[in-house]
C-alpha atoms as a PDB file:
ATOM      1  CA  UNK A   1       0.000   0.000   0.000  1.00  0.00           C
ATOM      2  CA  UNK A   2       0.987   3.503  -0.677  1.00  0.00           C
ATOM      3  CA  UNK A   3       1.043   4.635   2.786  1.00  0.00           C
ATOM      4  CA  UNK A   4       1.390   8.560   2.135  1.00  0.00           C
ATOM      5  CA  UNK A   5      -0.826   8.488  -0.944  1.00  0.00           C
ATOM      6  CA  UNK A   6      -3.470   6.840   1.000  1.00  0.00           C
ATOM      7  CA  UNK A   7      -3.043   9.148   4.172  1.00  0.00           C
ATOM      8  CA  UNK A   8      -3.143  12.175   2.323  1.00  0.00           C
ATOM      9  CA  UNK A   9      -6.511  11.467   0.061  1.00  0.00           C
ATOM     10  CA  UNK A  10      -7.663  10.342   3.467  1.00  0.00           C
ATOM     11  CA  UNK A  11      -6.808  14.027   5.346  1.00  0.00           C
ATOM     12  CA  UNK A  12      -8.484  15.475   1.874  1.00  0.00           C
ATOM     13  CA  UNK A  13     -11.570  13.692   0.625  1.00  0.00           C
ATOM     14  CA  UNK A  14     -12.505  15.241  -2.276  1.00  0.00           C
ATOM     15  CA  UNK A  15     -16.196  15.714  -3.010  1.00  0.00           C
ATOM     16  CA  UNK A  16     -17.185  14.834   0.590  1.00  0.00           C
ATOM     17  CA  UNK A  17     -19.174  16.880   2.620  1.00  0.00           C
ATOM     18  CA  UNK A  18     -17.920  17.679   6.139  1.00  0.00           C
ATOM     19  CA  UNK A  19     -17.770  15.084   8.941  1.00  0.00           C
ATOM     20  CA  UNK A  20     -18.725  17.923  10.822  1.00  0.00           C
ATOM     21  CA  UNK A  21     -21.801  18.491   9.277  1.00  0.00           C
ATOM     22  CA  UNK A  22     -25.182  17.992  10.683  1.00  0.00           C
ATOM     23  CA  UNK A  23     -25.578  14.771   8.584  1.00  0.00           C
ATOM     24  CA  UNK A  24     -23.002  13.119  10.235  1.00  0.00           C
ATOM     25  CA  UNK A  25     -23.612  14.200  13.758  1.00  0.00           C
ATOM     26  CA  UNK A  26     -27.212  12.832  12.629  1.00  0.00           C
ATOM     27  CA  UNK A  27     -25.603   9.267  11.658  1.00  0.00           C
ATOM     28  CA  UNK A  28     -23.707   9.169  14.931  1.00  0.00           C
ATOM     29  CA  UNK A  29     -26.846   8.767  16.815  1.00  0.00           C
ATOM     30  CA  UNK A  30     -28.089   6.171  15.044  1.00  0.00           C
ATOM     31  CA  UNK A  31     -26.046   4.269  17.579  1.00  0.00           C
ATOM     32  CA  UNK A  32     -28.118   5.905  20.355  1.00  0.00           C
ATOM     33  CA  UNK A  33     -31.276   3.321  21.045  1.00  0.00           C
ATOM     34  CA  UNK A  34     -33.178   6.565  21.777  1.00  0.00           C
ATOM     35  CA  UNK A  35     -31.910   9.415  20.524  1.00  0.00           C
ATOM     36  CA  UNK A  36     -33.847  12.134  21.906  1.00  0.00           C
ATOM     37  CA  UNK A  37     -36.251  14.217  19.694  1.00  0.00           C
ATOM     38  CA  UNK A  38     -34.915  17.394  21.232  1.00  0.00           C
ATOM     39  CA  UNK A  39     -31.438  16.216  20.193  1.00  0.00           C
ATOM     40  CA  UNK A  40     -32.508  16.221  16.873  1.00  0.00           C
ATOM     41  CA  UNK A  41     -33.966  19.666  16.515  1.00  0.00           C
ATOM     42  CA  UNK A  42     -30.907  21.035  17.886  1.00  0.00           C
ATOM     43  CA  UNK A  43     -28.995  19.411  15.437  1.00  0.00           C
ATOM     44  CA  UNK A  44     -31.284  19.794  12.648  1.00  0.00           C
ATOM     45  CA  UNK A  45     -31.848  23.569  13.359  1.00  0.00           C
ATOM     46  CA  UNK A  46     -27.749  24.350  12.671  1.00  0.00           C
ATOM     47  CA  UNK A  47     -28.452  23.928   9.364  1.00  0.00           C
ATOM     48  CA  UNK A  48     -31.066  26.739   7.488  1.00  0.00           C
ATOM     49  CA  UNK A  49     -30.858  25.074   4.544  1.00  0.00           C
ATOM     50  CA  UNK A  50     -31.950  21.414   6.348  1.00  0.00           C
ATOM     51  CA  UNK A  51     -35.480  23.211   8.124  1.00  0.00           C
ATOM     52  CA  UNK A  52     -36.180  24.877   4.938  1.00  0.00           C
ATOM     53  CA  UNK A  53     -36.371  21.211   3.002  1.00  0.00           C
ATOM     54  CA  UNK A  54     -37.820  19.614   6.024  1.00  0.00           C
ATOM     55  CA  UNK A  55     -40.393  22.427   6.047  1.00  0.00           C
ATOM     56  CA  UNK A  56     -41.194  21.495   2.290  1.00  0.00           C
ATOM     57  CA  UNK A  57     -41.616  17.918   2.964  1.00  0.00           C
ATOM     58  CA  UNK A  58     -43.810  17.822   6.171  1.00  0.00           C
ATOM     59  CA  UNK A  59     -46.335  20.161   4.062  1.00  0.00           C
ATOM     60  CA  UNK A  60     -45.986  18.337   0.899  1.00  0.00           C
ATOM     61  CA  UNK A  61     -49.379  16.266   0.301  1.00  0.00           C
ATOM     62  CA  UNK A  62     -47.088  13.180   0.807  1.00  0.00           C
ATOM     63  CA  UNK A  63     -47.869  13.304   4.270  1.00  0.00           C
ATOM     64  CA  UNK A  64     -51.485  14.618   3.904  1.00  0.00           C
ATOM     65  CA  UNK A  65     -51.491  17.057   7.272  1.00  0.00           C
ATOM     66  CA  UNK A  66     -54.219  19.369   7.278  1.00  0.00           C
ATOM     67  CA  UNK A  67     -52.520  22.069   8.775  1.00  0.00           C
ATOM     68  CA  UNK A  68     -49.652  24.555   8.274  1.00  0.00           C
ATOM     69  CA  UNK A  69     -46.339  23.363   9.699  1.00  0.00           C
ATOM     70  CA  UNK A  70     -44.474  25.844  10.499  1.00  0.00           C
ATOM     71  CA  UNK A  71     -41.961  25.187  12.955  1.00  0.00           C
ATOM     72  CA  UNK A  72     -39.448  23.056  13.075  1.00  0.00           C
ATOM     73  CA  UNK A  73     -40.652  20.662  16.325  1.00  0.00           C
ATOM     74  CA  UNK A  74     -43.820  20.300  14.160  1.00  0.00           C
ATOM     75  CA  UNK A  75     -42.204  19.392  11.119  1.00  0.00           C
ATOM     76  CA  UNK A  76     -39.767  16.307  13.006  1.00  0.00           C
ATOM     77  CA  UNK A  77     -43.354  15.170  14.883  1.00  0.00           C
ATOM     78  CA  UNK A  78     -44.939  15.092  10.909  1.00  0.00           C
ATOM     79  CA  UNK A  79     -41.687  13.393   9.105  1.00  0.00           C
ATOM     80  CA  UNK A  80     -40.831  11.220  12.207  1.00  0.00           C
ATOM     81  CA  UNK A  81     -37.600  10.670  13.477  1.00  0.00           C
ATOM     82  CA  UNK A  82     -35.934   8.062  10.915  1.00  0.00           C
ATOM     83  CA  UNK A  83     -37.336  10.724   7.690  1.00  0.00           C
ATOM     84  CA  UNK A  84     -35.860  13.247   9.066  1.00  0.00           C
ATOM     85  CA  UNK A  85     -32.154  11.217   9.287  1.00  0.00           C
ATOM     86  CA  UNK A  86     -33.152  10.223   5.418  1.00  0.00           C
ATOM     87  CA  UNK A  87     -33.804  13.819   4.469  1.00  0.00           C
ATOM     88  CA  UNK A  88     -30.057  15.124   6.301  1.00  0.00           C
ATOM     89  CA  UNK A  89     -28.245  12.615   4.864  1.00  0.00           C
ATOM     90  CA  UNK A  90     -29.594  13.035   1.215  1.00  0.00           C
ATOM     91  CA  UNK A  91     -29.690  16.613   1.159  1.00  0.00           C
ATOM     92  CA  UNK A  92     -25.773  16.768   2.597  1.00  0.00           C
ATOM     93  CA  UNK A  93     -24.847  14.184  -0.364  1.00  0.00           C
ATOM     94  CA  UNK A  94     -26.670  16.207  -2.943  1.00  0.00           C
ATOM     95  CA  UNK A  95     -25.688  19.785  -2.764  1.00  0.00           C
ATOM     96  CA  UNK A  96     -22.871  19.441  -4.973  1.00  0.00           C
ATOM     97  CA  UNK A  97     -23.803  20.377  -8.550  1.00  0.00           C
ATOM     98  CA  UNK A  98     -22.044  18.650 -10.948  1.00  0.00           C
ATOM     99  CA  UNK A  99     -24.119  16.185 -13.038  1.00  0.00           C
ATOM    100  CA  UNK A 100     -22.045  13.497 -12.633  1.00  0.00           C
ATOM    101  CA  UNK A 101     -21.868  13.317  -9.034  1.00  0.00           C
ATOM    102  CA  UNK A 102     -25.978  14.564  -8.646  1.00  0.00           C
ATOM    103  CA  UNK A 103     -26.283  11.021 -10.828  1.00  0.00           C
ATOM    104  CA  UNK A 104     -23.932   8.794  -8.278  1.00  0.00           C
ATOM    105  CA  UNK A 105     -25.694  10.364  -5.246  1.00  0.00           C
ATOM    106  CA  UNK A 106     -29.257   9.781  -6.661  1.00  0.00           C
ATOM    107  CA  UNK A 107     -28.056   6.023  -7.409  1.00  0.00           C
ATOM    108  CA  UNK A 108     -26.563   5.699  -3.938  1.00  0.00           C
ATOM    109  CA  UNK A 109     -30.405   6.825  -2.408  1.00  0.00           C
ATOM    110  CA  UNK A 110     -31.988   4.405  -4.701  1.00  0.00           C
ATOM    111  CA  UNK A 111     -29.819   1.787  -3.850  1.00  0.00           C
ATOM    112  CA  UNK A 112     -30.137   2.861   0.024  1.00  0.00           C
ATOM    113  CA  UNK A 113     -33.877   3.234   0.493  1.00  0.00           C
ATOM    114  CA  UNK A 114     -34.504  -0.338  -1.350  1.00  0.00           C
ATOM    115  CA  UNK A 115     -31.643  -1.651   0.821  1.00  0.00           C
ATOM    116  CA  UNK A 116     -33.839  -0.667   3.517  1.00  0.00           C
ATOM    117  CA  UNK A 117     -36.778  -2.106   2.609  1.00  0.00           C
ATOM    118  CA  UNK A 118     -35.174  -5.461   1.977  1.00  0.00           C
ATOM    119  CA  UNK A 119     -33.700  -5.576   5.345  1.00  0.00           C
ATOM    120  CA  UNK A 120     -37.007  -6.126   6.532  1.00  0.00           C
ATOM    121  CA  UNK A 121     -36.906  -9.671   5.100  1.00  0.00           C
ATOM    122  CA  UNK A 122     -33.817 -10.224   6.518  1.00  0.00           C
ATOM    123  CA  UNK A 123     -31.933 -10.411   9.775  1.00  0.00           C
ATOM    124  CA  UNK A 124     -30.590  -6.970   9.139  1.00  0.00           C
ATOM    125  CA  UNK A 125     -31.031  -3.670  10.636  1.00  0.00           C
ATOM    126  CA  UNK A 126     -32.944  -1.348   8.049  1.00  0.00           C
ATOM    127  CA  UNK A 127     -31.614   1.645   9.769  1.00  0.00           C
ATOM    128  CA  UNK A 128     -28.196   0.421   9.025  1.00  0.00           C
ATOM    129  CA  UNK A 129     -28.638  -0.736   5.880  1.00  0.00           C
ATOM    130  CA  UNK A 130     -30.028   2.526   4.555  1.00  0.00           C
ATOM    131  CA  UNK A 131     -26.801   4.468   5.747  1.00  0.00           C
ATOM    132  CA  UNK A 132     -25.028   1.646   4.521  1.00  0.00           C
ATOM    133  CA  UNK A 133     -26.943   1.714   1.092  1.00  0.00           C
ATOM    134  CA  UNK A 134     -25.807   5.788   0.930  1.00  0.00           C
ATOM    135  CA  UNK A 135     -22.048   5.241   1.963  1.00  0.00           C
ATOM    136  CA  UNK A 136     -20.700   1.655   0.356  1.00  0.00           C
ATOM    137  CA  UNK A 137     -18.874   3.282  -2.382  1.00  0.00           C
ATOM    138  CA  UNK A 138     -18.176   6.091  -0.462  1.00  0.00           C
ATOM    139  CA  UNK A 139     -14.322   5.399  -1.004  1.00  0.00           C
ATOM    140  CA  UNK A 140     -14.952   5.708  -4.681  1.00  0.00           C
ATOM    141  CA  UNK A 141     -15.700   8.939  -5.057  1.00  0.00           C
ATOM    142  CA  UNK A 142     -12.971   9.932  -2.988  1.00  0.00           C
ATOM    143  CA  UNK A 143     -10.914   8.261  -6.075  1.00  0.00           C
ATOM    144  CA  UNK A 144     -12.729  10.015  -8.491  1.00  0.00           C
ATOM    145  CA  UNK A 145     -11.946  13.526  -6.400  1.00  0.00           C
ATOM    146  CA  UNK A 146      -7.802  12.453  -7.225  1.00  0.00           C
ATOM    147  CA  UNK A 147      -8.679  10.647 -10.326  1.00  0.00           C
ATOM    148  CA  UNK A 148     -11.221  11.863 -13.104  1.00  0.00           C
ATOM    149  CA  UNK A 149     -10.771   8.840 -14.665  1.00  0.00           C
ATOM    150  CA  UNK A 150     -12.981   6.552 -12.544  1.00  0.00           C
ATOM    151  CA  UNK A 151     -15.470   9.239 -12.939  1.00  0.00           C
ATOM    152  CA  UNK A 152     -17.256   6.375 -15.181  1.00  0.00           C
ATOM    153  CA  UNK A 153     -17.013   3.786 -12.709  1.00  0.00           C
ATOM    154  CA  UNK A 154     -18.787   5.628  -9.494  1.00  0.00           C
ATOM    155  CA  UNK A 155     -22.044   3.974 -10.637  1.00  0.00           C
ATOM    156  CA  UNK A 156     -20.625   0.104 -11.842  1.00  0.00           C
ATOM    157  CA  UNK A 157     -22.936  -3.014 -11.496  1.00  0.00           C
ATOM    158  CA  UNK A 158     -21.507  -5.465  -8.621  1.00  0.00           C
ATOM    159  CA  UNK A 159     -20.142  -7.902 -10.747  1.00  0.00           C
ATOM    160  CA  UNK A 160     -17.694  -5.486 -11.596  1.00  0.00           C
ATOM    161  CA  UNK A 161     -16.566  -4.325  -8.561  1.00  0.00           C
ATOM    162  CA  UNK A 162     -13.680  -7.244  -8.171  1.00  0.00           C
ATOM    163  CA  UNK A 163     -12.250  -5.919 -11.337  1.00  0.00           C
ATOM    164  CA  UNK A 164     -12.587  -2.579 -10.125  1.00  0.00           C
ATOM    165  CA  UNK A 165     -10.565  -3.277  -6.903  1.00  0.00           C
ATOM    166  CA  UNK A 166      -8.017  -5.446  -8.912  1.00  0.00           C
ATOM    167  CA  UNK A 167      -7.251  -2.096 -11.010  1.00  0.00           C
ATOM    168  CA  UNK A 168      -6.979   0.147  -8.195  1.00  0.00           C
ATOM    169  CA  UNK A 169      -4.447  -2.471  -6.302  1.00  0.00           C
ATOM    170  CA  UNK A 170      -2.301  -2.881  -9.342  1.00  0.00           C
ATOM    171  CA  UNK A 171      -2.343   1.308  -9.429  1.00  0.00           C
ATOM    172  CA  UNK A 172      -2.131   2.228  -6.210  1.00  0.00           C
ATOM    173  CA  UNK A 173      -1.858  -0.081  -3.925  1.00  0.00           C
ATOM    174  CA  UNK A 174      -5.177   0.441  -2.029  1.00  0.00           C
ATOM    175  CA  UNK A 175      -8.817   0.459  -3.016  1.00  0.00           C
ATOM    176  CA  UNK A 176     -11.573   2.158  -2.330  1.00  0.00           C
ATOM    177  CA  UNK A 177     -13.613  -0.221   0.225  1.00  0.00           C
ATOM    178  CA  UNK A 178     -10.064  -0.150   2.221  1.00  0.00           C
ATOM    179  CA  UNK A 179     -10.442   3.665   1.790  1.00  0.00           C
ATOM    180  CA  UNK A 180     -13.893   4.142   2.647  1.00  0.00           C
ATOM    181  CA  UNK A 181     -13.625   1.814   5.755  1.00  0.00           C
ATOM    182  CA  UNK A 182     -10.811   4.172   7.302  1.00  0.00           C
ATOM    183  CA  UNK A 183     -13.189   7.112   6.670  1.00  0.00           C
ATOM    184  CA  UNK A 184     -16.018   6.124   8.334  1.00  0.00           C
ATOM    185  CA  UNK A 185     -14.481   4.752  11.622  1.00  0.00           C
ATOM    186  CA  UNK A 186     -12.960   7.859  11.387  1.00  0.00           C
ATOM    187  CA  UNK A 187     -16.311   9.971  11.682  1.00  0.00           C
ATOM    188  CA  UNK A 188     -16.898   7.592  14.074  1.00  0.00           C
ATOM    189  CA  UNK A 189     -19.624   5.791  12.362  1.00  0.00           C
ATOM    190  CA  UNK A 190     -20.921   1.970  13.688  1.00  0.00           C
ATOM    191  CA  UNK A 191     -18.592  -0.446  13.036  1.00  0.00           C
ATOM    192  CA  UNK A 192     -20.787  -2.524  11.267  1.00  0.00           C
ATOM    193  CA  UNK A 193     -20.807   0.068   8.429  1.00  0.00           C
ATOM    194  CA  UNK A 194     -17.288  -0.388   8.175  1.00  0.00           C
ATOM    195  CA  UNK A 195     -17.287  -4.312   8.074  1.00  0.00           C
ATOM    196  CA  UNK A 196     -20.143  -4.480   5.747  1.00  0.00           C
ATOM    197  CA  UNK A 197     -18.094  -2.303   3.078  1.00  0.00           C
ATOM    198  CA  UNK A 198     -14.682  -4.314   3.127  1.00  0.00           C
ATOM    199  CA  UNK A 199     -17.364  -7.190   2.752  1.00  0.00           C
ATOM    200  CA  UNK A 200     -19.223  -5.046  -0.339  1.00  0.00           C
ATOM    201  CA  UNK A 201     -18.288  -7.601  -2.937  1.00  0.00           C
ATOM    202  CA  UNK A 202     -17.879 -10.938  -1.114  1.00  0.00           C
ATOM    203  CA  UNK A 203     -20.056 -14.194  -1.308  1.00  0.00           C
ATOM    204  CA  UNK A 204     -20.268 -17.797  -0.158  1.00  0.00           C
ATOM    205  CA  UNK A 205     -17.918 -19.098   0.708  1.00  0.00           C
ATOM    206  CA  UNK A 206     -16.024 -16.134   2.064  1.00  0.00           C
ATOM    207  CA  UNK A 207     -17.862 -14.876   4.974  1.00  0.00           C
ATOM    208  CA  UNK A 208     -20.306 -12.119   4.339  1.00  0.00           C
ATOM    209  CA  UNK A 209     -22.752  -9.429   5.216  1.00  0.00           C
ATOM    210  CA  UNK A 210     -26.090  -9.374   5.902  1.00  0.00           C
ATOM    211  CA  UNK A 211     -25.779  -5.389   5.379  1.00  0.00           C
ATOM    212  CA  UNK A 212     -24.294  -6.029   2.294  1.00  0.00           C
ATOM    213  CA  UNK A 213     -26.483  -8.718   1.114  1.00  0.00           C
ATOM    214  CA  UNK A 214     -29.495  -6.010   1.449  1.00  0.00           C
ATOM    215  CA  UNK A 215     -27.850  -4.005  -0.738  1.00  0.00           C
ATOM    216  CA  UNK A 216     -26.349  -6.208  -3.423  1.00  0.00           C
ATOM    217  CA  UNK A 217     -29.757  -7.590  -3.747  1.00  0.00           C
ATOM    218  CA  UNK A 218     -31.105  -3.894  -4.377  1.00  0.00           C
ATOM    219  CA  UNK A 219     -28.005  -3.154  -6.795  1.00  0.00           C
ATOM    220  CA  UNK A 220     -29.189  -6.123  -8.885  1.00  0.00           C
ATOM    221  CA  UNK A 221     -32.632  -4.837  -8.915  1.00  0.00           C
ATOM    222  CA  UNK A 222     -31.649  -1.495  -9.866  1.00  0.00           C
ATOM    223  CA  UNK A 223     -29.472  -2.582 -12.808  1.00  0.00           C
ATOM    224  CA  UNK A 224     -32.052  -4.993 -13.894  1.00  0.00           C
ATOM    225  CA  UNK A 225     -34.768  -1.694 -13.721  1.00  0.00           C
ATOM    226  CA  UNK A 226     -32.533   0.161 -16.365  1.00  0.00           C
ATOM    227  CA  UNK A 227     -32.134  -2.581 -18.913  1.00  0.00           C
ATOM    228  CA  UNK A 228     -35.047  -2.560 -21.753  1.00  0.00           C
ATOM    229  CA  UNK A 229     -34.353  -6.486 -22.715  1.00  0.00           C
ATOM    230  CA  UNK A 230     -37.524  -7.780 -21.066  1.00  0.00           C
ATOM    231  CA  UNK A 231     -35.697 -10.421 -19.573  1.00  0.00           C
ATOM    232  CA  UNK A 232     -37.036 -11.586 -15.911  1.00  0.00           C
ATOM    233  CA  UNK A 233     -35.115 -10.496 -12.845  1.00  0.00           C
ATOM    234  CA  UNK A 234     -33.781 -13.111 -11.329  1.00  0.00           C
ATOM    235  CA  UNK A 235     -30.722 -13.355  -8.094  1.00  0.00           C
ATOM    236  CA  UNK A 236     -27.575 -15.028  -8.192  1.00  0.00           C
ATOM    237  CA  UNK A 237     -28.563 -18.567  -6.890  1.00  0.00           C
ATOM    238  CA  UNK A 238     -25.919 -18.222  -3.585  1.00  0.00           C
ATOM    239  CA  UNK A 239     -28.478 -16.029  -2.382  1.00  0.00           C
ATOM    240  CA  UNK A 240     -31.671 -18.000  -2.855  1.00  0.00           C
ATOM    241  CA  UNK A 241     -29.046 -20.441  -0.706  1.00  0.00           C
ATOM    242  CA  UNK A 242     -28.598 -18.448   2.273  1.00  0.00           C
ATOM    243  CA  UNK A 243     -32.651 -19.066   3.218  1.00  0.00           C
ATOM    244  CA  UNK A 244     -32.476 -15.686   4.592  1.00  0.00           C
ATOM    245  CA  UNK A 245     -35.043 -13.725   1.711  1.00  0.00           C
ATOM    246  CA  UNK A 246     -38.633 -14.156   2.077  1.00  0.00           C
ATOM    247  CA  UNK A 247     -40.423 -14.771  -0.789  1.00  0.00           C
ATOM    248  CA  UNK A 248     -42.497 -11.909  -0.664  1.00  0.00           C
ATOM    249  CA  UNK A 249     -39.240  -9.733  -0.886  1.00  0.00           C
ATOM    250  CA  UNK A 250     -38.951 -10.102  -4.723  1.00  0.00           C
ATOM    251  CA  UNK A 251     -42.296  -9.531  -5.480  1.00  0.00           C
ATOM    252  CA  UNK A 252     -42.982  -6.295  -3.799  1.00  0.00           C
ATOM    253  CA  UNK A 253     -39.300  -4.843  -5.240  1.00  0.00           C
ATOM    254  CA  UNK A 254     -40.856  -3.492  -8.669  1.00  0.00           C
ATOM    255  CA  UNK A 255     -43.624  -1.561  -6.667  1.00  0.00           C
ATOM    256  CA  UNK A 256     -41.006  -0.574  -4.036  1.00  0.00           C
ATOM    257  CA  UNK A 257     -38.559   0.759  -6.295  1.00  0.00           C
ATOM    258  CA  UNK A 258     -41.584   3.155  -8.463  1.00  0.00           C
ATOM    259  CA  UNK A 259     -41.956   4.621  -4.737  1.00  0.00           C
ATOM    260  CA  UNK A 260     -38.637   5.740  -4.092  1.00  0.00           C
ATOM    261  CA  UNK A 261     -38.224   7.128  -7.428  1.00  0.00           C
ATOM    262  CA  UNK A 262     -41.128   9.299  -6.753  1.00  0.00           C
ATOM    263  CA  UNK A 263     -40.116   9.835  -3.245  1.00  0.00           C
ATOM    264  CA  UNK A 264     -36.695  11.343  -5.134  1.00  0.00           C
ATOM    265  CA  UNK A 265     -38.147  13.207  -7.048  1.00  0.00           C
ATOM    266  CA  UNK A 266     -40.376  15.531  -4.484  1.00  0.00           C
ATOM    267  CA  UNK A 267     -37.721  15.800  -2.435  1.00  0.00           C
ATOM    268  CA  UNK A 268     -34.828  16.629  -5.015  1.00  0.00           C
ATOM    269  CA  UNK A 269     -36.452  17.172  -8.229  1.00  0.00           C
END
């Protein structure tokens, strides 16, 4: 490994926002069982730009209320505690402008909301696996800030991803799950974020994640939902093997996946 190449992209993560944001501060208590609602409005309320979208949402007809909100303790009581973590981390991710990197983070929340919603067939947390969902590639796009050339790559179906690891070995002697585990233990994120990203790629028999199952199973489902061949979707048989999807799961992903297009779209156009 390129020990001073990999410290310094490390100390400068291009295209990140701040780990001292309020998104992060927000993902830190994730590891609180009950993180207190006035913690959240305290948080929350650093951040104009954050009440002004939350604001938007709780009186969007999304949520149907029948009044004005127009305070920010109403509006987390409307959206509920776990929207309003969804709605800091997506609108950190997506301020940046570029079109390229608006695509990866809209992929990422696609990828992270159905992650979520398959954890609920699953013995994983859906909390976790949304966050999860957001930040597995994470590492990438701190490539892409030193490297333009992997600009193509930030949004790569999962077979892929061994070849993409071999490729940034053989250049630089690290890749980007090593480099996106370092940066979220140090934000001082749960530790099994970090575990389920240097496990992003791996399957039976190599020990996996349940995290990462959730979301290689919606990363299949995505890429299937963008091909035009008609073909059926089907999973790679070693996960029918691990008896841990319910049926069910499969069948509701087409519906699933319409809803958190739309819910995309209200919130970021």
């Amino acid at each position: 490994m390129d020990a001073q190449t990999f410290e310094s992209w490390l100390r400068d993560p291009v295209y990140l926002p701040s780990s001292r944001s309020v998104v992060w501060e927000l993902l830190r208590s994730l590891d609180k069982p009950d993180v207190p609602t006035a913690e959240v409005q305290e948080l929350v309320s650093r951040d104009q730009g954050l009440v002004a979208r939350m604001l938007k949402l709780a009186n969007s007809p999304f949520f149907g209320v029948s009044r004005q909100v127009n305070s920010l303790p109403d509006a987390v009581v409307v959206l509920g505690l776990m929207n309003v973590r969804r709605l800091a981390i997506a609108a950190s991710l997506l301020e940046e402008e570029a079109e390229l990197l608006q695509s990866y983070w809209k992929h990422s929340l696609r990828i992270a909301y159905l992650s979520e919603s398959i954890a609920h067939y699953t013995r994983a947390t859906p909390a976790i696996c949304f966050v999860y969902g957001l930040l597995r590639h994470i590492g990438l796009l701190v490539f892409y800030g030193h490297d333009a050339a992997f600009g193509p790559k930030l949004i790569h179906p999962q077979e892929q991803g061994p070849i993409l690891l071999a490729e940034q070995q053989q250049t630089y002697g690290f890749d980007h799950l090593k480099l996106g585990c370092q940066l979220l233990e140090s934000w001082r994120l749960p530790s099994q974020l970090s575990d389920a990203i240097s496990r992003c790629y791996a399957e039976p028999p190599a020990p996996y994640s349940s995290i990462a199952l959730c979301s290689q199973i919606a990363d299949h489902w995505v890429t299937h939902a963008a091909r035009e061949d008609g073909e059926d979707f089907t999973l790679p048989q070693w996960m029918h093997e691990q008896g841990v999807l319910h049926p069910q799961c499969l069948t509701d992903l087409a519906s699933e996946l319409g809803r958190v297009d739309e819910g995309i779209r209200r919130q970021f156009g």
